[in-house]
PDB file of N, CA and C in Angstrom:
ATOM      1  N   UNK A   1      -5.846   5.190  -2.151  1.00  0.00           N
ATOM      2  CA  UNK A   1      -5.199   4.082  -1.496  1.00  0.00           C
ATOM      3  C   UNK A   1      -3.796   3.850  -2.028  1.00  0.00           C
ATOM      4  N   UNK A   2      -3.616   4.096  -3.562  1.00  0.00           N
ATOM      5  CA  UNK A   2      -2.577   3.525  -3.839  1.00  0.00           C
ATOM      6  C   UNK A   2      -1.098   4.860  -3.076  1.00  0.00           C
ATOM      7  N   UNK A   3      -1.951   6.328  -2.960  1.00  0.00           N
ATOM      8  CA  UNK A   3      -0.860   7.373  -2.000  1.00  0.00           C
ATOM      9  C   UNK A   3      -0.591   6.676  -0.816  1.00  0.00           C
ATOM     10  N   UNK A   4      -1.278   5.988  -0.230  1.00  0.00           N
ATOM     11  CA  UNK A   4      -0.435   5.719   1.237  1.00  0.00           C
ATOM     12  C   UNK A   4      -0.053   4.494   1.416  1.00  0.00           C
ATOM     13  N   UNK A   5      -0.193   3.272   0.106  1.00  0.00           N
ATOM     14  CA  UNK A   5       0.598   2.191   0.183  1.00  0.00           C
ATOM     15  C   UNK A   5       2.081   3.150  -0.300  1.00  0.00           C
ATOM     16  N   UNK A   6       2.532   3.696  -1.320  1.00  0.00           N
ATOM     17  CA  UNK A   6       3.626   4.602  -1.467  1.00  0.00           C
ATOM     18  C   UNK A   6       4.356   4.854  -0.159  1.00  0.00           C
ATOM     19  N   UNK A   7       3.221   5.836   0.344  1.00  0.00           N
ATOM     20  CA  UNK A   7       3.508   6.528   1.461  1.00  0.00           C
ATOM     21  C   UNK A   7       4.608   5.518   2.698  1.00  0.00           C
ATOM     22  N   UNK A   8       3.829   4.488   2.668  1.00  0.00           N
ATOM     23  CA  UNK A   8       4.145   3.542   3.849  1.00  0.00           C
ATOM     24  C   UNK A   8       5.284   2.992   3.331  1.00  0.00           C
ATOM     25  N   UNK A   9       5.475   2.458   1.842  1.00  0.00           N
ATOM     26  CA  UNK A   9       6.566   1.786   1.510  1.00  0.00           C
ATOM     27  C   UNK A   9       7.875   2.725   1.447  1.00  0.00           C
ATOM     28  N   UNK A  10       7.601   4.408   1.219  1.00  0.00           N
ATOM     29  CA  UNK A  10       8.754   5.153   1.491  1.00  0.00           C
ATOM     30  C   UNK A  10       9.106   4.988   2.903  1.00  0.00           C
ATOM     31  N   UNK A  11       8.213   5.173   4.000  1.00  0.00           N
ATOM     32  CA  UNK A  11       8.554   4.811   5.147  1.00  0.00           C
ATOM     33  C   UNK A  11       8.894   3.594   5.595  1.00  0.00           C
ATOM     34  N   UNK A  12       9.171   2.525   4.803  1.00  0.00           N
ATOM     35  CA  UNK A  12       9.686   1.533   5.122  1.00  0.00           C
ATOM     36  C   UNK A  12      10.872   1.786   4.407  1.00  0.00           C
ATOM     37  N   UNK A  13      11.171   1.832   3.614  1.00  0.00           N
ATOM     38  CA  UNK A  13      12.872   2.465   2.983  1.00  0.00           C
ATOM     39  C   UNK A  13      13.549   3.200   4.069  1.00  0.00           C
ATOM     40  N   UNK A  14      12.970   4.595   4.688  1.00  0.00           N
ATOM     41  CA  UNK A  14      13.668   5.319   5.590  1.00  0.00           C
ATOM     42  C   UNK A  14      14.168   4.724   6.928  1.00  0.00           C
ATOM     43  N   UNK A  15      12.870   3.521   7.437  1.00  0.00           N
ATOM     44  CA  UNK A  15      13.086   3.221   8.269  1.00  0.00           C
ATOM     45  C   UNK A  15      14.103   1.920   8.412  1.00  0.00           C
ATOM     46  N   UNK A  16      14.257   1.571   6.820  1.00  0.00           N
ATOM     47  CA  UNK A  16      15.407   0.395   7.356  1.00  0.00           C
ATOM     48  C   UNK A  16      17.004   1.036   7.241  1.00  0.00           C
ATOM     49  N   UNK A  17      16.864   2.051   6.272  1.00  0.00           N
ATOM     50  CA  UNK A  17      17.913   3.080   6.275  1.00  0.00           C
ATOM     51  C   UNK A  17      18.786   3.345   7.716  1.00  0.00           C
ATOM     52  N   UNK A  18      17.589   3.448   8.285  1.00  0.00           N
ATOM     53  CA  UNK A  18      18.124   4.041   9.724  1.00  0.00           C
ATOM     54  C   UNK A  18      18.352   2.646  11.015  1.00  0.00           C
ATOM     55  N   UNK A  19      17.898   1.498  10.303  1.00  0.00           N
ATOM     56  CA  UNK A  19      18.315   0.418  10.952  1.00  0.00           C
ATOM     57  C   UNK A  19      17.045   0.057  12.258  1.00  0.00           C
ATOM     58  N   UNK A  20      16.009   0.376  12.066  1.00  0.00           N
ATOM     59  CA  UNK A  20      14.637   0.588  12.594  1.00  0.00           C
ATOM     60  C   UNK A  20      14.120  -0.560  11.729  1.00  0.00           C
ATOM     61  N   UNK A  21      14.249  -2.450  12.032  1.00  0.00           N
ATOM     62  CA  UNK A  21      13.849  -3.239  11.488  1.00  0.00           C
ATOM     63  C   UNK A  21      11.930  -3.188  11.834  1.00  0.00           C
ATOM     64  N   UNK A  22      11.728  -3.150  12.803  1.00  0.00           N
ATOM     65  CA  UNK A  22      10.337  -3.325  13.347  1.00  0.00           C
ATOM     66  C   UNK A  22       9.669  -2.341  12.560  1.00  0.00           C
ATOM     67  N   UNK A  23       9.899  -1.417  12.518  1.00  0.00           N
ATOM     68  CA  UNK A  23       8.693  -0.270  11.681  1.00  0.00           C
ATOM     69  C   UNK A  23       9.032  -0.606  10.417  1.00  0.00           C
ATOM     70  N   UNK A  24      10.111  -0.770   9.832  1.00  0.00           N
ATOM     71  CA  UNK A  24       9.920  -1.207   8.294  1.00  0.00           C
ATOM     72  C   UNK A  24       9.579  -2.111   8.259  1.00  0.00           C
ATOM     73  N   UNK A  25       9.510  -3.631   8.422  1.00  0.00           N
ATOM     74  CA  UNK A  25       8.670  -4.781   8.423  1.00  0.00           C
ATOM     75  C   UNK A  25       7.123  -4.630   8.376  1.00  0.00           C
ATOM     76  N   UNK A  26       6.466  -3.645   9.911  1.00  0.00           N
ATOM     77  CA  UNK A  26       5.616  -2.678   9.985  1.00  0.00           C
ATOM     78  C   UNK A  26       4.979  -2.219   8.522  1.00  0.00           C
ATOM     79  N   UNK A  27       5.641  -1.367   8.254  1.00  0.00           N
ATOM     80  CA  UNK A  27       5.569  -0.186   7.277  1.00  0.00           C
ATOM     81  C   UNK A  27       5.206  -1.307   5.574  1.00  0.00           C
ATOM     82  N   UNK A  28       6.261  -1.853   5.906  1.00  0.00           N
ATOM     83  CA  UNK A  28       6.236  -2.818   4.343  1.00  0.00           C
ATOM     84  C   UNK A  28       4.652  -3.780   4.403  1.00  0.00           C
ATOM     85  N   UNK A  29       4.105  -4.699   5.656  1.00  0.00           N
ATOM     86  CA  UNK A  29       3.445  -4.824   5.685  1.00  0.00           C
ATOM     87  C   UNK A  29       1.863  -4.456   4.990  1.00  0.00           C
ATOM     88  N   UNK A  30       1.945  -2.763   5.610  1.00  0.00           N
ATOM     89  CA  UNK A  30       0.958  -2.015   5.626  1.00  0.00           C
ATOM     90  C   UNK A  30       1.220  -1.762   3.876  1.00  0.00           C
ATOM     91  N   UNK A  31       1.967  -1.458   3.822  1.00  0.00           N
ATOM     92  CA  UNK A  31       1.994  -0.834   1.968  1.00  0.00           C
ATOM     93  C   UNK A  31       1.079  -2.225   1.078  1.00  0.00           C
ATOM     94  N   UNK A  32       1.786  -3.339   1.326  1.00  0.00           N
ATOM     95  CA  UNK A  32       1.654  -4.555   0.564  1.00  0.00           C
ATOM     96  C   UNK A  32      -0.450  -4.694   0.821  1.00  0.00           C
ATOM     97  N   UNK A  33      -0.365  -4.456   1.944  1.00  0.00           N
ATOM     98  CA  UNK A  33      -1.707  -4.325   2.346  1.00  0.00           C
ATOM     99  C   UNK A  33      -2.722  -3.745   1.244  1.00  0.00           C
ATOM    100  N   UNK A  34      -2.456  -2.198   1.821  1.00  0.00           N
ATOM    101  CA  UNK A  34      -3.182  -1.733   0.518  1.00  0.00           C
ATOM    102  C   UNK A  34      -2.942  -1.765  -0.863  1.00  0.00           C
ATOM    103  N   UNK A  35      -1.827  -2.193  -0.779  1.00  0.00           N
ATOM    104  CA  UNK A  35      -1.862  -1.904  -2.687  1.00  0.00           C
ATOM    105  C   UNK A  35      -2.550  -3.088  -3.054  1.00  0.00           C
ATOM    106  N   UNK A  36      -2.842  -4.429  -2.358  1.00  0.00           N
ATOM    107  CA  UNK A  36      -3.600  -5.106  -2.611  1.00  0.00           C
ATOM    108  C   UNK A  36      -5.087  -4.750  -2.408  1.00  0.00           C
ATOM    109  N   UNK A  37      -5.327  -4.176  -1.872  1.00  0.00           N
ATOM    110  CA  UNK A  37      -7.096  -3.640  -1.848  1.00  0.00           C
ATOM    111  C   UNK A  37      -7.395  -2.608  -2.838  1.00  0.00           C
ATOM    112  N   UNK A  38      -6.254  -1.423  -3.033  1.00  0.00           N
ATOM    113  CA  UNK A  38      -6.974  -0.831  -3.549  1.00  0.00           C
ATOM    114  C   UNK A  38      -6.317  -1.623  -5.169  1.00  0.00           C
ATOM    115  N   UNK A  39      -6.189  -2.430  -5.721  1.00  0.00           N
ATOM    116  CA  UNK A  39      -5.963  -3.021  -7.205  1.00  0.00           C
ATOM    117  C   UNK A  39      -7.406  -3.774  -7.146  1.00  0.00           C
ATOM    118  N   UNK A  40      -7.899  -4.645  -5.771  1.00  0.00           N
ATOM    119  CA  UNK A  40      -8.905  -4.796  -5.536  1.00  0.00           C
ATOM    120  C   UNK A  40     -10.404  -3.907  -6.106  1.00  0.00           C
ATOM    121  N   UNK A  41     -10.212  -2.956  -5.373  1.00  0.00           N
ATOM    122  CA  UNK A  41     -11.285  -1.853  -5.623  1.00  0.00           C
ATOM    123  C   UNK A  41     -11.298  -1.308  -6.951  1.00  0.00           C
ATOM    124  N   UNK A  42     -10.051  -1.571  -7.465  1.00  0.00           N
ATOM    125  CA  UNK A  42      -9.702  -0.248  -9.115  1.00  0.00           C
ATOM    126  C   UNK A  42     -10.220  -1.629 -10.095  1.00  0.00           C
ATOM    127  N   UNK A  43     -10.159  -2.793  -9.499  1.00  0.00           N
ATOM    128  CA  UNK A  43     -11.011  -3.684 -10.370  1.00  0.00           C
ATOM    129  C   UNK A  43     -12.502  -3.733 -10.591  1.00  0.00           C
ATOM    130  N   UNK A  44     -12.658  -3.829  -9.040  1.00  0.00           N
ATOM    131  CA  UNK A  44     -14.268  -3.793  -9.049  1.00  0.00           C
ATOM    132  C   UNK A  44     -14.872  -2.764  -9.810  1.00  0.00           C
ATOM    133  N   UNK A  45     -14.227  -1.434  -9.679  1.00  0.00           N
ATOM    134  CA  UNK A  45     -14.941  -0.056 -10.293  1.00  0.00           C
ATOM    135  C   UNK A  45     -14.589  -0.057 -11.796  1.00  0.00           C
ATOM    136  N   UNK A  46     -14.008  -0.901 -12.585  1.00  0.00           N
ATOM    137  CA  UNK A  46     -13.551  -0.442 -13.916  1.00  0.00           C
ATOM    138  C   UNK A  46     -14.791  -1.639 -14.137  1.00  0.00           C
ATOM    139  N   UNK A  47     -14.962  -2.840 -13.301  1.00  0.00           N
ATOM    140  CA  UNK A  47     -15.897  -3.791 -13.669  1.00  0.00           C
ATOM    141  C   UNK A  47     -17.462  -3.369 -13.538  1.00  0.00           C
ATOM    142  N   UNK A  48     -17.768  -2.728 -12.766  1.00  0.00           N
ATOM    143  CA  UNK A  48     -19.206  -2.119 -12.148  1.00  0.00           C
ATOM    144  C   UNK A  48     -19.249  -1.129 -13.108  1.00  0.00           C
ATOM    145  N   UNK A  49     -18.303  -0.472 -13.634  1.00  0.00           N
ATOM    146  CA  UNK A  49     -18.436   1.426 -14.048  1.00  0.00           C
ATOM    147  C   UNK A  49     -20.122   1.164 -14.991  1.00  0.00           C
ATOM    148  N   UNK A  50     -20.065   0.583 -16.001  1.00  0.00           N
ATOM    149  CA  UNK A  50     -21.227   0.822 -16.987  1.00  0.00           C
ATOM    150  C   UNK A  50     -22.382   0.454 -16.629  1.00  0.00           C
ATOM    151  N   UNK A  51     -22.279  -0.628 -15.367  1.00  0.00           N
ATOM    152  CA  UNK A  51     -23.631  -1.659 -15.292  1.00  0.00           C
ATOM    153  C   UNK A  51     -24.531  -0.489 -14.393  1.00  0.00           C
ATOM    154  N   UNK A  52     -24.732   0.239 -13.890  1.00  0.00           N
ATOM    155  CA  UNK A  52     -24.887   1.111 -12.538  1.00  0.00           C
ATOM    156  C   UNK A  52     -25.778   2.206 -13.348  1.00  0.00           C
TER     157      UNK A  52
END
């Protein structure tokens, strides 16, 4: 998860570069998205790892 919040936030760089407000807004969105789930998930699993 955390490759395609990257992913998306490079594509929000390129795309404001090029003056393409809607897909970077888009793009930034989506990044902020996951990097919040998967910090989410990398919690849960460092919290679960031993009990299981």
């Amino acid at each position: 998860m955390f490759r395609w919040a990257i992913i998306f936030a490079i594509i929000a760089l390129i795309a404001s570069l090029f003056g393409l407000g809607g897909v970077a807004g888009m793009s930034k969105d989506f990044a902020i998205i996951l990097f919040i789930v998967a910090i989410i998930l990398a919690i849960i699993g460092f919290l679960t790892r031993n009990k299981v």
